[in-house]
N, C-alpha and C. Protein backbone atom coordinates (compact mmCIF):
# COMPACT_ATOMS: atom_id res chain seq x y z
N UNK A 1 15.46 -147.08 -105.42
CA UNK A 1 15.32 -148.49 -105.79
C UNK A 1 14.60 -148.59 -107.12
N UNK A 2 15.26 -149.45 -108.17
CA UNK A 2 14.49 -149.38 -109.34
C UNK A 2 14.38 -151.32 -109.72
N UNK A 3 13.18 -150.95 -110.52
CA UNK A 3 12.79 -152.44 -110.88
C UNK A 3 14.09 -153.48 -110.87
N UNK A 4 14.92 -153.07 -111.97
CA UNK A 4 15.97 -153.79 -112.11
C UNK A 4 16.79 -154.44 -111.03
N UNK A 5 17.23 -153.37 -109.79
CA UNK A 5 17.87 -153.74 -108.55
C UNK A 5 16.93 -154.44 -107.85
N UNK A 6 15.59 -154.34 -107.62
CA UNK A 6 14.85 -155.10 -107.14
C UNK A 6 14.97 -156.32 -107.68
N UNK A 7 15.12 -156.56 -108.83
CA UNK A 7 15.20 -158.25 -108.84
C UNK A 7 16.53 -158.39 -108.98
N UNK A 8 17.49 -158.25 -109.08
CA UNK A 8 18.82 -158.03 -108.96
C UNK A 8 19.19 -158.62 -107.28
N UNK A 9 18.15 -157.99 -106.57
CA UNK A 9 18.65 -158.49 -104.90
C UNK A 9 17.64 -159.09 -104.68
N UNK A 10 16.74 -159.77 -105.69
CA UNK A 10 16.01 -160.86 -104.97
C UNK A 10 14.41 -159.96 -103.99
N UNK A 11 13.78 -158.77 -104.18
CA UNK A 11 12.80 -158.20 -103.74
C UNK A 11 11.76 -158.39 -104.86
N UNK A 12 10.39 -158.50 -104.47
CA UNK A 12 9.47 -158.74 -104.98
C UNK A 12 9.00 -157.51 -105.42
N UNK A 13 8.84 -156.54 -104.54
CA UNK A 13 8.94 -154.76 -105.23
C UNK A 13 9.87 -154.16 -105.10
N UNK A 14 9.62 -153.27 -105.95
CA UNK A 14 10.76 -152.29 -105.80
C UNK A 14 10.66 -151.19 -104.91
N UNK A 15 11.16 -151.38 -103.69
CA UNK A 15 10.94 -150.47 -102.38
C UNK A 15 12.27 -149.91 -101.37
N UNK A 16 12.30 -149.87 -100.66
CA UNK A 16 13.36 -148.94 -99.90
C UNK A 16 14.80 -148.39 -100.54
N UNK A 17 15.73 -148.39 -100.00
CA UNK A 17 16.69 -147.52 -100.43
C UNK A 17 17.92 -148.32 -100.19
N UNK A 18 18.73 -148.34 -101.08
CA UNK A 18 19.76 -149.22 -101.39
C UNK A 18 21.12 -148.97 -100.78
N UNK A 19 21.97 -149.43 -99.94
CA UNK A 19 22.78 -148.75 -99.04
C UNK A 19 23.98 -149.08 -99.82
N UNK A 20 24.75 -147.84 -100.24
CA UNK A 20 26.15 -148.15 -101.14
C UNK A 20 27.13 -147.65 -100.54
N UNK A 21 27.25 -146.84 -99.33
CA UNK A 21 28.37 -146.78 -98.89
C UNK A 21 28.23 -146.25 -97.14
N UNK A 22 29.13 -146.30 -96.55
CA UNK A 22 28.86 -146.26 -95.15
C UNK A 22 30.17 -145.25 -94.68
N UNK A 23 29.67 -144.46 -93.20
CA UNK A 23 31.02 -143.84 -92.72
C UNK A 23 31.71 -144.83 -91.80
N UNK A 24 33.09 -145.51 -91.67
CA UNK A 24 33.68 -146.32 -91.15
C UNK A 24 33.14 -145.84 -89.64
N UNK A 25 33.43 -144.72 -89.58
CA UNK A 25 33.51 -143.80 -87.79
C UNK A 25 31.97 -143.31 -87.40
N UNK A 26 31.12 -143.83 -88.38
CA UNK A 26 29.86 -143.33 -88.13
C UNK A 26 28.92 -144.41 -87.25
N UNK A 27 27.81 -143.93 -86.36
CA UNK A 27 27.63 -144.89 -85.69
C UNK A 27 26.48 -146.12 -85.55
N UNK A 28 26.41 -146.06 -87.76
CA UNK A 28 25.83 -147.31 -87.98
C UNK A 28 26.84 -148.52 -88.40
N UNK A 29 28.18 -147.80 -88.15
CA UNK A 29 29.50 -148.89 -88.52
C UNK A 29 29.42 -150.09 -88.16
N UNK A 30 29.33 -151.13 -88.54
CA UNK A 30 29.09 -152.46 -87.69
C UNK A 30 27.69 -153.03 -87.76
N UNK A 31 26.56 -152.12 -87.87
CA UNK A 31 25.42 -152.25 -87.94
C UNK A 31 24.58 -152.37 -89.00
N UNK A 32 24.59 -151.56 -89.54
CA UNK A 32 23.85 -151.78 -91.43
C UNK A 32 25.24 -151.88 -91.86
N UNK A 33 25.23 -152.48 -93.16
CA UNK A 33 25.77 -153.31 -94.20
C UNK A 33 25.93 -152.67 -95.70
N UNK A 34 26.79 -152.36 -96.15
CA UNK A 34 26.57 -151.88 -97.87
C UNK A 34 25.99 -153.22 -98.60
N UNK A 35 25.24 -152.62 -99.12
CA UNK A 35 24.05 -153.43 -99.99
C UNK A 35 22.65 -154.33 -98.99
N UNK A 36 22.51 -153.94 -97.51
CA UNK A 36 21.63 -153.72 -97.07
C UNK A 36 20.33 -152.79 -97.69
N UNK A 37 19.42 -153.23 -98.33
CA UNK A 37 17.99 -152.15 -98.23
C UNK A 37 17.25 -152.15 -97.35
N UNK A 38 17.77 -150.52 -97.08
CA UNK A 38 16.45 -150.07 -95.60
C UNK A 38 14.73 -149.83 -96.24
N UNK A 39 14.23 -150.40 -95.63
CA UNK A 39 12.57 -150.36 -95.81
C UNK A 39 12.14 -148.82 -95.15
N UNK A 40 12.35 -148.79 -93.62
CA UNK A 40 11.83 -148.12 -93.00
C UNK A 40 12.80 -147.76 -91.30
N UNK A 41 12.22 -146.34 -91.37
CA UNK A 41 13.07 -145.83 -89.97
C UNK A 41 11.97 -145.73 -89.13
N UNK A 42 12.23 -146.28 -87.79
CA UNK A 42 11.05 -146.29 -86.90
C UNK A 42 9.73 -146.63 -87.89
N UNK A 43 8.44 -146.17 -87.63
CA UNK A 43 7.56 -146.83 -88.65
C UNK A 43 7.19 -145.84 -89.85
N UNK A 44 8.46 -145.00 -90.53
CA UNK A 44 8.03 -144.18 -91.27
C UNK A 44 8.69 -145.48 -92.61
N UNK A 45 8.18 -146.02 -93.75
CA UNK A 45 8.84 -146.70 -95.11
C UNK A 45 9.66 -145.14 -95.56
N UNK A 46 10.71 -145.69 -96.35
CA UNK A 46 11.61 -144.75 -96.65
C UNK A 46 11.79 -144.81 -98.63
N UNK A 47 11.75 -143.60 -98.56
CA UNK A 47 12.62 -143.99 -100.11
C UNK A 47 13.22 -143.08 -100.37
N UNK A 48 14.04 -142.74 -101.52
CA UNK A 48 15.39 -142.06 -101.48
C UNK A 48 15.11 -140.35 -101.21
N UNK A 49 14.12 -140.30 -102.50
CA UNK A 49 13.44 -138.97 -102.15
C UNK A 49 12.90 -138.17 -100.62
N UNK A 50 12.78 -139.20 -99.70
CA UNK A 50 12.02 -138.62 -98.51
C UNK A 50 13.14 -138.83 -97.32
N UNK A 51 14.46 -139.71 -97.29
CA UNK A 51 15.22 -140.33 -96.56
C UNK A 51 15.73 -139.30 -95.73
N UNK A 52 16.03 -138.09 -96.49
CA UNK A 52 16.67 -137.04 -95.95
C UNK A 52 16.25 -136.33 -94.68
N UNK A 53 14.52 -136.05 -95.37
CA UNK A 53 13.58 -135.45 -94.49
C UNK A 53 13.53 -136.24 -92.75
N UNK A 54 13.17 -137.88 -93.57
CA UNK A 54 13.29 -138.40 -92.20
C UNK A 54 14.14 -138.48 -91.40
N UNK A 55 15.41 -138.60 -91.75
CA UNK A 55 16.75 -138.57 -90.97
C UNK A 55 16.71 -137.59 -89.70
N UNK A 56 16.26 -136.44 -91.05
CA UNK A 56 16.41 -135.00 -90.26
C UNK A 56 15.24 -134.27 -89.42
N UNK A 57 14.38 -135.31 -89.25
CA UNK A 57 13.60 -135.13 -88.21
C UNK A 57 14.12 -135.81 -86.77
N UNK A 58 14.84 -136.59 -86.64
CA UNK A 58 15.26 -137.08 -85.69
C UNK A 58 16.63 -136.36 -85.41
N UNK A 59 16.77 -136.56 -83.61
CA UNK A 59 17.59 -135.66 -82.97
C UNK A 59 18.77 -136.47 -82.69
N UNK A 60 20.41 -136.00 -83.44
CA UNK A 60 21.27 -137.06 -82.92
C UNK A 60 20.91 -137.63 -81.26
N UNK A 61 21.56 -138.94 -81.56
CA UNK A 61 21.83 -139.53 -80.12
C UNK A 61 20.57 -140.57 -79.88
N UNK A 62 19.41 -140.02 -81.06
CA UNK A 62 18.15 -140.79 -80.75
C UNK A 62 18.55 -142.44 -81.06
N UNK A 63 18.41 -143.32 -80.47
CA UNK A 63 18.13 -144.90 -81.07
C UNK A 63 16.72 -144.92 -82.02
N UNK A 64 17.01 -145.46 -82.76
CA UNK A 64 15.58 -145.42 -84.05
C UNK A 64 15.75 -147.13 -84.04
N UNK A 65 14.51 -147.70 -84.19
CA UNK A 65 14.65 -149.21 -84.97
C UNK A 65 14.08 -149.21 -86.38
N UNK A 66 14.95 -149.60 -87.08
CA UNK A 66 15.09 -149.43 -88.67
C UNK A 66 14.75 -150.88 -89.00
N UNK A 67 13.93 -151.06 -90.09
CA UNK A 67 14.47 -152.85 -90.81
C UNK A 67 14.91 -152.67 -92.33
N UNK A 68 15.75 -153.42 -92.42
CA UNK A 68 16.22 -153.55 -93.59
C UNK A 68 16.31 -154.95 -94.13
N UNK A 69 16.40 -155.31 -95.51
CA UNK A 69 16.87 -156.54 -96.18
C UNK A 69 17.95 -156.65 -96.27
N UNK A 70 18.19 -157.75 -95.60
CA UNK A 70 19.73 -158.11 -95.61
C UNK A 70 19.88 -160.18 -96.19
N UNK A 71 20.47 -159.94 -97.35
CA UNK A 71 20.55 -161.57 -97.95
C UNK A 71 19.00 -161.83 -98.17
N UNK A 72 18.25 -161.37 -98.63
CA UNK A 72 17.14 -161.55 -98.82
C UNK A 72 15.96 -162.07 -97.61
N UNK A 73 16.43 -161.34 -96.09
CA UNK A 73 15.53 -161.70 -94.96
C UNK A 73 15.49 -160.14 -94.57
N UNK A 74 14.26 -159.75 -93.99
CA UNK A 74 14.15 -158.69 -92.90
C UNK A 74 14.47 -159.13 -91.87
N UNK A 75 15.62 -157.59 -91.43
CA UNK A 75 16.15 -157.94 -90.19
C UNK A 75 16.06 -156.81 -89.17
N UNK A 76 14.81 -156.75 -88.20
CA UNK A 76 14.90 -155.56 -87.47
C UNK A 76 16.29 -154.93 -86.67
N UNK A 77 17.32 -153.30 -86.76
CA UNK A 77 17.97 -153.19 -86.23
C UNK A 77 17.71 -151.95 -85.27
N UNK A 78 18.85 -151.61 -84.39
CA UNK A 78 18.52 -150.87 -83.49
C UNK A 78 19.73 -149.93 -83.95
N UNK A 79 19.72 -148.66 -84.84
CA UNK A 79 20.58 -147.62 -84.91
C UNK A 79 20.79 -146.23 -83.70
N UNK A 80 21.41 -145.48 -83.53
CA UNK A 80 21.62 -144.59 -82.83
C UNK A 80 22.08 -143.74 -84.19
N UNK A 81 21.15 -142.70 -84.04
CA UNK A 81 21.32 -141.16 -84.99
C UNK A 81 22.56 -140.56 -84.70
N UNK A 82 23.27 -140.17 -85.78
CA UNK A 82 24.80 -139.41 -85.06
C UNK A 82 24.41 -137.94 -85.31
N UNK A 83 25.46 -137.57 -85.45
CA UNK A 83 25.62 -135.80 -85.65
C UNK A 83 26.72 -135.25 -86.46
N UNK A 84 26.48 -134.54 -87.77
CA UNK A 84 27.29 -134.37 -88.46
C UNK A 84 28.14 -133.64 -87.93
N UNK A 85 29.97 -133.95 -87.78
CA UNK A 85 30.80 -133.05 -87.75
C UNK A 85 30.79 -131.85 -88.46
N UNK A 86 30.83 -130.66 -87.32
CA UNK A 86 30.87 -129.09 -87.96
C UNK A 86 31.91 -129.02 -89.06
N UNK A 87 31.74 -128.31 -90.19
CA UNK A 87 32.39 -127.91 -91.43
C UNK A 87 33.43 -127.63 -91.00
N UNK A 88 34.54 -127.31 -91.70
CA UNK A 88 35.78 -126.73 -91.46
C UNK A 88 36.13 -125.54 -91.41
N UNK A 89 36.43 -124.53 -90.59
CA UNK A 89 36.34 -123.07 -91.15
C UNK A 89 37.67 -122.49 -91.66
N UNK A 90 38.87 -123.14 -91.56
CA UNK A 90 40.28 -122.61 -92.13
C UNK A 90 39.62 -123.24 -93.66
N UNK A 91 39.95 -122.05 -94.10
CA UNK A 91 39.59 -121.89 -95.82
C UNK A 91 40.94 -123.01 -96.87
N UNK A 92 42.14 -123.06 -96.15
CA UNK A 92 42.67 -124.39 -96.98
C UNK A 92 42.19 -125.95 -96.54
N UNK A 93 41.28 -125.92 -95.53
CA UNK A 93 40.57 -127.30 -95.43
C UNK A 93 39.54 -126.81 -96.72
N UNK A 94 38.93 -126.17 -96.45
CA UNK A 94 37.31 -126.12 -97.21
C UNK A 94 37.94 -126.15 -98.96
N UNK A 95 38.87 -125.79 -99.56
CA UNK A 95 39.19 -125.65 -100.56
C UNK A 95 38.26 -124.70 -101.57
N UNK A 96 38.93 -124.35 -103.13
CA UNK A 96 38.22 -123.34 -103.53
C UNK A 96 36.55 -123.16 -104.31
N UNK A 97 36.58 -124.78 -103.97
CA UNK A 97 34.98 -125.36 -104.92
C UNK A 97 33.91 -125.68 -104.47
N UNK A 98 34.24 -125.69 -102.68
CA UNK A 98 32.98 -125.98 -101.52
C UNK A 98 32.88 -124.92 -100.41
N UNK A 99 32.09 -124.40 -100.37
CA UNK A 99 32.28 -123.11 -99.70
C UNK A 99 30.48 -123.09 -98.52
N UNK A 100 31.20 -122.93 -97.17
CA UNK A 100 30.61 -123.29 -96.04
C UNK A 100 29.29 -122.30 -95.94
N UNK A 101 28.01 -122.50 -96.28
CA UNK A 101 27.31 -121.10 -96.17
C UNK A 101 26.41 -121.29 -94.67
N UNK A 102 26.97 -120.74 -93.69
CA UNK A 102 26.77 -120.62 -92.50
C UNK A 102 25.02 -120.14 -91.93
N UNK A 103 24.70 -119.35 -92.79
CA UNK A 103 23.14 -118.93 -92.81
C UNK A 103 22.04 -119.82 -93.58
N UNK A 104 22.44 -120.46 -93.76
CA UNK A 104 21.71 -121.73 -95.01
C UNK A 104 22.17 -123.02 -94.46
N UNK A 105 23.26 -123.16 -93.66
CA UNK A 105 23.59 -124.44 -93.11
C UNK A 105 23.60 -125.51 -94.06
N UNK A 106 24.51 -125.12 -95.46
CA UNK A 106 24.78 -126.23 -96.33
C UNK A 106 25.69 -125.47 -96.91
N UNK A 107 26.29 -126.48 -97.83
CA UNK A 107 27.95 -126.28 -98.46
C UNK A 107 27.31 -126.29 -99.85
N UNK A 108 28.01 -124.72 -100.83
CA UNK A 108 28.08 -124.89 -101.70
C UNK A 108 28.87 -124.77 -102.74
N UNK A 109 28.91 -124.72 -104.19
CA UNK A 109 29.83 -124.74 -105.10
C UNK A 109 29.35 -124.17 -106.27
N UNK A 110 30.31 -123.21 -106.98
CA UNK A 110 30.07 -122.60 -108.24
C UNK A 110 30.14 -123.98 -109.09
N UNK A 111 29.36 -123.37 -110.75
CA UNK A 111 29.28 -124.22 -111.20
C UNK A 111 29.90 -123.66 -112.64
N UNK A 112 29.73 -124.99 -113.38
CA UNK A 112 30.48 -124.59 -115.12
C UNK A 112 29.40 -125.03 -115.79
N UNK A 113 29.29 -124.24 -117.49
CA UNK A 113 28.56 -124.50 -117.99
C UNK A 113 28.54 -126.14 -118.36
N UNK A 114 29.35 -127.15 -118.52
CA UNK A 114 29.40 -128.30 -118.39
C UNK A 114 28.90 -129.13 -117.31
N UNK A 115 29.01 -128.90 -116.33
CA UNK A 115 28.36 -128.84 -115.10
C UNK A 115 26.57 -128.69 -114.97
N UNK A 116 26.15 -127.76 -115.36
CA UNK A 116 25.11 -127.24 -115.56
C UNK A 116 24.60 -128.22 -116.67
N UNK A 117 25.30 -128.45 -118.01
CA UNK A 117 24.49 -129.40 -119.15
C UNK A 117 24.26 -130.77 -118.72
N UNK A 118 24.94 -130.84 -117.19
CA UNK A 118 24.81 -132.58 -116.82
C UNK A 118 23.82 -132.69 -116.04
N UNK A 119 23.24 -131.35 -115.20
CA UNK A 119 21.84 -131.44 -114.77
C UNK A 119 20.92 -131.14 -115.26
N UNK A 120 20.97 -131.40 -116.57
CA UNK A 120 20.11 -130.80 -117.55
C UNK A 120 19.49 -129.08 -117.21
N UNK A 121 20.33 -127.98 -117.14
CA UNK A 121 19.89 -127.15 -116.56
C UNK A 121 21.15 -126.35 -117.92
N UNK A 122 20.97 -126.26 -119.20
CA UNK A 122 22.51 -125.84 -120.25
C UNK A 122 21.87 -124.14 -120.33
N UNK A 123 20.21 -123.96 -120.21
CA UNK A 123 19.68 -122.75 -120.21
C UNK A 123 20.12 -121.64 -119.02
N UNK A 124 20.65 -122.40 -118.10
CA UNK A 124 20.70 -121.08 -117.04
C UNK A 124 22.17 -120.47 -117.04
N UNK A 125 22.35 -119.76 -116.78
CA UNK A 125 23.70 -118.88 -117.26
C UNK A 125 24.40 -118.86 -115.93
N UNK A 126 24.23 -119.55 -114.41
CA UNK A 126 25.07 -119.27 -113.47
C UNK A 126 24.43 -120.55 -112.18
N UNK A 127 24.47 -120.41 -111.04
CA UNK A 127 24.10 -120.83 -110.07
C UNK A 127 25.38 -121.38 -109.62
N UNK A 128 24.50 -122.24 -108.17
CA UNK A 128 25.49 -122.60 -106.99
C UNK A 128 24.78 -124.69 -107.08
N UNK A 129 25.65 -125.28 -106.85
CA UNK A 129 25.51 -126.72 -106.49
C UNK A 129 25.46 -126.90 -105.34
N UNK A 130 24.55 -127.61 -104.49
CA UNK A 130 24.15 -128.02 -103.15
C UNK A 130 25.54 -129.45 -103.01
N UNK A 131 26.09 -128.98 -102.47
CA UNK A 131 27.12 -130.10 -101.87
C UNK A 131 27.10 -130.51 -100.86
N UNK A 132 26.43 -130.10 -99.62
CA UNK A 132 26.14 -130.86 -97.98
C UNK A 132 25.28 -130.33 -97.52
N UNK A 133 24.00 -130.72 -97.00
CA UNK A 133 23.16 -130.18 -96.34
C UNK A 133 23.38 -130.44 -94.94
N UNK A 134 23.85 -129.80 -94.15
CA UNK A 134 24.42 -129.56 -92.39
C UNK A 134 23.39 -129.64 -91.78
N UNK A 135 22.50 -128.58 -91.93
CA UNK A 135 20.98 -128.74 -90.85
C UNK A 135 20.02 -129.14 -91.24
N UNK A 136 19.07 -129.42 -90.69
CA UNK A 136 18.31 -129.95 -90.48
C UNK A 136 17.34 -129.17 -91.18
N UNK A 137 17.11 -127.92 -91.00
CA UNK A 137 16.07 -127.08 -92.16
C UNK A 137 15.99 -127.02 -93.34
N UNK A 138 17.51 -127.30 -94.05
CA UNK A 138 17.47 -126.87 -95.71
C UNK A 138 16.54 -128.39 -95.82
N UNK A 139 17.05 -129.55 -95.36
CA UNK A 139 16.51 -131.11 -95.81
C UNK A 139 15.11 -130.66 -95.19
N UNK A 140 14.38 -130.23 -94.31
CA UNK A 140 13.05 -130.43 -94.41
C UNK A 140 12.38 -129.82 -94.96
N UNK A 141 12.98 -128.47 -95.53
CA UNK A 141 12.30 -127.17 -96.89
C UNK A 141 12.42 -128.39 -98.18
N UNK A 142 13.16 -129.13 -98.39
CA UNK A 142 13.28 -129.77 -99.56
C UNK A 142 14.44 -130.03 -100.85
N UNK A 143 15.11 -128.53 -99.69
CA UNK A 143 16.52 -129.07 -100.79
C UNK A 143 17.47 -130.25 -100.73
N UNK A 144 18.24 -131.07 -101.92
CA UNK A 144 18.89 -132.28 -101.96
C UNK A 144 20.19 -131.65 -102.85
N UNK A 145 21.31 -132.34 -102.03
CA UNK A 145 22.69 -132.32 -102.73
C UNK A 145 22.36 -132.33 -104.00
N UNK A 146 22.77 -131.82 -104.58
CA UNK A 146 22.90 -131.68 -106.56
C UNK A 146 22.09 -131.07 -106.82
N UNK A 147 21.03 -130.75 -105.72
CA UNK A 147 19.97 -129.14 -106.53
C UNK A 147 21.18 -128.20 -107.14
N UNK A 148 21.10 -127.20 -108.24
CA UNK A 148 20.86 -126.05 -108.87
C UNK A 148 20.69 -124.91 -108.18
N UNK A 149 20.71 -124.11 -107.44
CA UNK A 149 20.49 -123.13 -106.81
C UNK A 149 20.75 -121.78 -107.90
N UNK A 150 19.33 -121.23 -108.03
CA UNK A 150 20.14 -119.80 -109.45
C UNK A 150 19.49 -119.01 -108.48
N UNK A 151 18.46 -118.77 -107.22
CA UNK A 151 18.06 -117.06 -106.99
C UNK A 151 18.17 -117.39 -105.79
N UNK A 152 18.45 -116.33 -105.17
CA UNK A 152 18.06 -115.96 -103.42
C UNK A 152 17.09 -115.12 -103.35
N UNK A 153 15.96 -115.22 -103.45
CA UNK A 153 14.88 -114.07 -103.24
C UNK A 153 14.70 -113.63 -104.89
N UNK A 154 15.50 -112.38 -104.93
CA UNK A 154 15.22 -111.80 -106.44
C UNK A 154 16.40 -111.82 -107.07
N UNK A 155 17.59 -112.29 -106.37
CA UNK A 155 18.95 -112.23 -106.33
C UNK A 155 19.40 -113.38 -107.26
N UNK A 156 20.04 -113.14 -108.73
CA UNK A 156 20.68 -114.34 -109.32
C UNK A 156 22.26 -114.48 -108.88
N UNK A 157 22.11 -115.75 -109.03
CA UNK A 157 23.53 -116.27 -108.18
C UNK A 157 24.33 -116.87 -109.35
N UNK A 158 25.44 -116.29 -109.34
CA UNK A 158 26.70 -116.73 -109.86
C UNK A 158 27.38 -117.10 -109.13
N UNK A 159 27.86 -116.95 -108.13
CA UNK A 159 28.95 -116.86 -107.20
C UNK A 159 28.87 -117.05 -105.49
N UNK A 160 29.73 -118.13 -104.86
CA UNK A 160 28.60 -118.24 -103.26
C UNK A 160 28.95 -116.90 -102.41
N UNK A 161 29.92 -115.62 -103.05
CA UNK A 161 29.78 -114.40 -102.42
C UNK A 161 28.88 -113.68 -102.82
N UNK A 162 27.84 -113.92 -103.66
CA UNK A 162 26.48 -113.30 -103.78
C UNK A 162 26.03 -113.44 -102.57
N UNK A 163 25.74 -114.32 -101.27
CA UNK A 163 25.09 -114.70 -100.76
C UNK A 163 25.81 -114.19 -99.21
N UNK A 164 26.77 -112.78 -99.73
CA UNK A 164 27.12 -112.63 -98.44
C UNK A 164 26.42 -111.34 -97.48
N UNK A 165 25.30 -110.96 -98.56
CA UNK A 165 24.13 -109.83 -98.02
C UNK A 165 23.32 -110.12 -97.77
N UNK A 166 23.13 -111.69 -97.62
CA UNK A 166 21.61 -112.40 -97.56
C UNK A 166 21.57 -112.28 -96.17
N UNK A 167 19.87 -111.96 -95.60
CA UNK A 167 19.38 -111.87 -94.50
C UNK A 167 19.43 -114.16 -93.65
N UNK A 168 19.64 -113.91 -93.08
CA UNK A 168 19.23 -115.25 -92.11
C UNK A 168 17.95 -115.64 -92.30
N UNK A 169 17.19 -116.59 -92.88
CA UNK A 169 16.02 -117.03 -92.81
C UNK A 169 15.31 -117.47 -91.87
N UNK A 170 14.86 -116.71 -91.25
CA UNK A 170 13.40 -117.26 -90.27
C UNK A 170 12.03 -117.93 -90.43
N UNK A 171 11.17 -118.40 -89.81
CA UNK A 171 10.30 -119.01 -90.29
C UNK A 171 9.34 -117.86 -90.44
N UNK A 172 9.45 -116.69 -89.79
CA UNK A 172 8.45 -115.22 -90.02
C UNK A 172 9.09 -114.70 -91.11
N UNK A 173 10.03 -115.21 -91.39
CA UNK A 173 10.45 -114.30 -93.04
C UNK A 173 11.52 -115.17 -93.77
N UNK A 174 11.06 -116.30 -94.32
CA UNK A 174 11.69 -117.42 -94.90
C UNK A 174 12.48 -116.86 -96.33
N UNK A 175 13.77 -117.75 -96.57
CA UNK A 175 14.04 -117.04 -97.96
C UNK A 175 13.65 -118.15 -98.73
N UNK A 176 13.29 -117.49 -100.03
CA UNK A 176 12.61 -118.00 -101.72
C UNK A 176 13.87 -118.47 -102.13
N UNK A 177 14.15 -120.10 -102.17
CA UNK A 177 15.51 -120.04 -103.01
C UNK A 177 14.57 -120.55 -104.65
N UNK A 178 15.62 -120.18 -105.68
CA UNK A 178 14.62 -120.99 -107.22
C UNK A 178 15.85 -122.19 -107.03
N UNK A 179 15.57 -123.14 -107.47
CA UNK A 179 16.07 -124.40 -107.80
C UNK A 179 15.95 -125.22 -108.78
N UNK A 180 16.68 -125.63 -109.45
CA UNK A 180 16.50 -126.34 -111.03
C UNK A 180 16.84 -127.73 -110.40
N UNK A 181 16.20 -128.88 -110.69
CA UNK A 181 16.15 -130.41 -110.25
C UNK A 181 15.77 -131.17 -111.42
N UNK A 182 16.56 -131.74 -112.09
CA UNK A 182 16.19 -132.81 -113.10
C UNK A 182 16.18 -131.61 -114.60
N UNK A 183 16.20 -130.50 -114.48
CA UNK A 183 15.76 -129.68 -115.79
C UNK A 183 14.72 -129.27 -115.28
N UNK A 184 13.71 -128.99 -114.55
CA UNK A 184 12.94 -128.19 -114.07
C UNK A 184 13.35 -127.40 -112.94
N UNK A 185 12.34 -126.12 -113.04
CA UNK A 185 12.79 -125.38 -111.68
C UNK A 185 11.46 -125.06 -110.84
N UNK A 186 12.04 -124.92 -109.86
CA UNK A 186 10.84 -125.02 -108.64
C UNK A 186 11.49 -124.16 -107.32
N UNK A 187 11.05 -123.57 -106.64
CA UNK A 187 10.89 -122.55 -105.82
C UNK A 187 10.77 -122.91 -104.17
N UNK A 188 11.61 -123.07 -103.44
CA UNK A 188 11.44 -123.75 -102.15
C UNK A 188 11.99 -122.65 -100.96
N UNK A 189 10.62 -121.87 -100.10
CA UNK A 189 10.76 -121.74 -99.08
C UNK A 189 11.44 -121.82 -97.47
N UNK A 190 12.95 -121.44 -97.59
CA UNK A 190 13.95 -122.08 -96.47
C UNK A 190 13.76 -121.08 -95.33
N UNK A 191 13.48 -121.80 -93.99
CA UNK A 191 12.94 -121.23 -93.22
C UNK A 191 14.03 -120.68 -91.93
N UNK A 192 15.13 -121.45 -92.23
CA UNK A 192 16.11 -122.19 -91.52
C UNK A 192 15.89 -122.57 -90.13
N UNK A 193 14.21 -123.40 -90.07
CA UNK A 193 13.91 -124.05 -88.73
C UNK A 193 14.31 -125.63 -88.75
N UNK A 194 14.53 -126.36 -88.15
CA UNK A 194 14.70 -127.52 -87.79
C UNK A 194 13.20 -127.99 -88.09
N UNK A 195 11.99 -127.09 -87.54
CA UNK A 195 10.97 -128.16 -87.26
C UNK A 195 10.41 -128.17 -88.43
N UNK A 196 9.56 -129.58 -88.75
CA UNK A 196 8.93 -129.92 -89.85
C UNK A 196 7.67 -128.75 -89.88
């Protein structure tokens, strides 16, 4: 949420998270609204940066009461958490640019140096793009769709078959991914536990 959209929809601050698109089959269909802003899930306030985390602390199937702005009123609702459909594993569903990484429980993608100059990242010579985060661990270690992914441990990544010697991450022996976000890079601990 930025100043501008805040007065744009009529909010006095600039606070929760701006809802732009919805899954028809998903089971807030009917319930939140595109261009609804959610404030808060159960009594955690939300904002875009943390949305993930919270999501993914909760166990599909849970009912959460959320409020959001809707037409410029808070309107307490009652959601039910879904569960992401499992990836596809026939390789002509998945196609050749999203590639299912089963030990990391997120989808990723090689990248181009064009690619790379749009995340402000034109210095690094390779990595992988975060395209779906599936479980619940990569979102509470901290990774977000459009991270950068260049190391596994000590391992630089070009390619998501680099990543087909990688050990399974435990929380007794977590893997070091490096990550470039915005043009900086930063170093995030994946444990591949669910729990916070």
């Amino acid at each position: 949420m930025t100043k501008g959209l805040a007065t744009a929809l009529g909010l006095r601050v600039p606070a929760g998270v701006l809802i732009a698109a919805l899954d028809p089959t998903g089971p807030s269909a009917g319930i939140l609204a595109v261009g609804d802003v959610l404030l808060s899930v159960g009594a955690t306030p939300v904002a875009y940066a943390g949305l993930g985390k919270t999501a993914a602390r909760l166990p599909p199937g849970t009912i959460v009461q959320v409020t959001v702005v809707r037409g410029g009123v808070e309107v307490p609702l009652a959601v039910t958490i879904g569960r992401l459909p499992d990836p596809p594993v026939d390789p002509a569903l998945t196609g050749a640019t999203d590639t299912w990484v089963r030990i990391l429980a997120l989808r990723l993608a090689n990248t181009t140096p064009e690619f790379r100059g749009a995340l402000k990242a034109d210095d690094e010579s390779g990595g992988l793009i975060v395209t779906q985060l599936r479980g619940a661990g990569a979102a509470l270690a901290g990774l977000r769709v459009g991270d950068l992914v260049t190391h596994a441990g000590a391992k630089r990544l070009a390619d998501v078959s680099d990543l087909a010697n990688v050990s399974k991450p435990t929380p007794q022996l977590p893997l070091l991914l490096r990550v470039v976000r915005d043009g900086s890079a930063r170093f995030i601990p994946v444990t591949g536990s669910d729990d916070p």
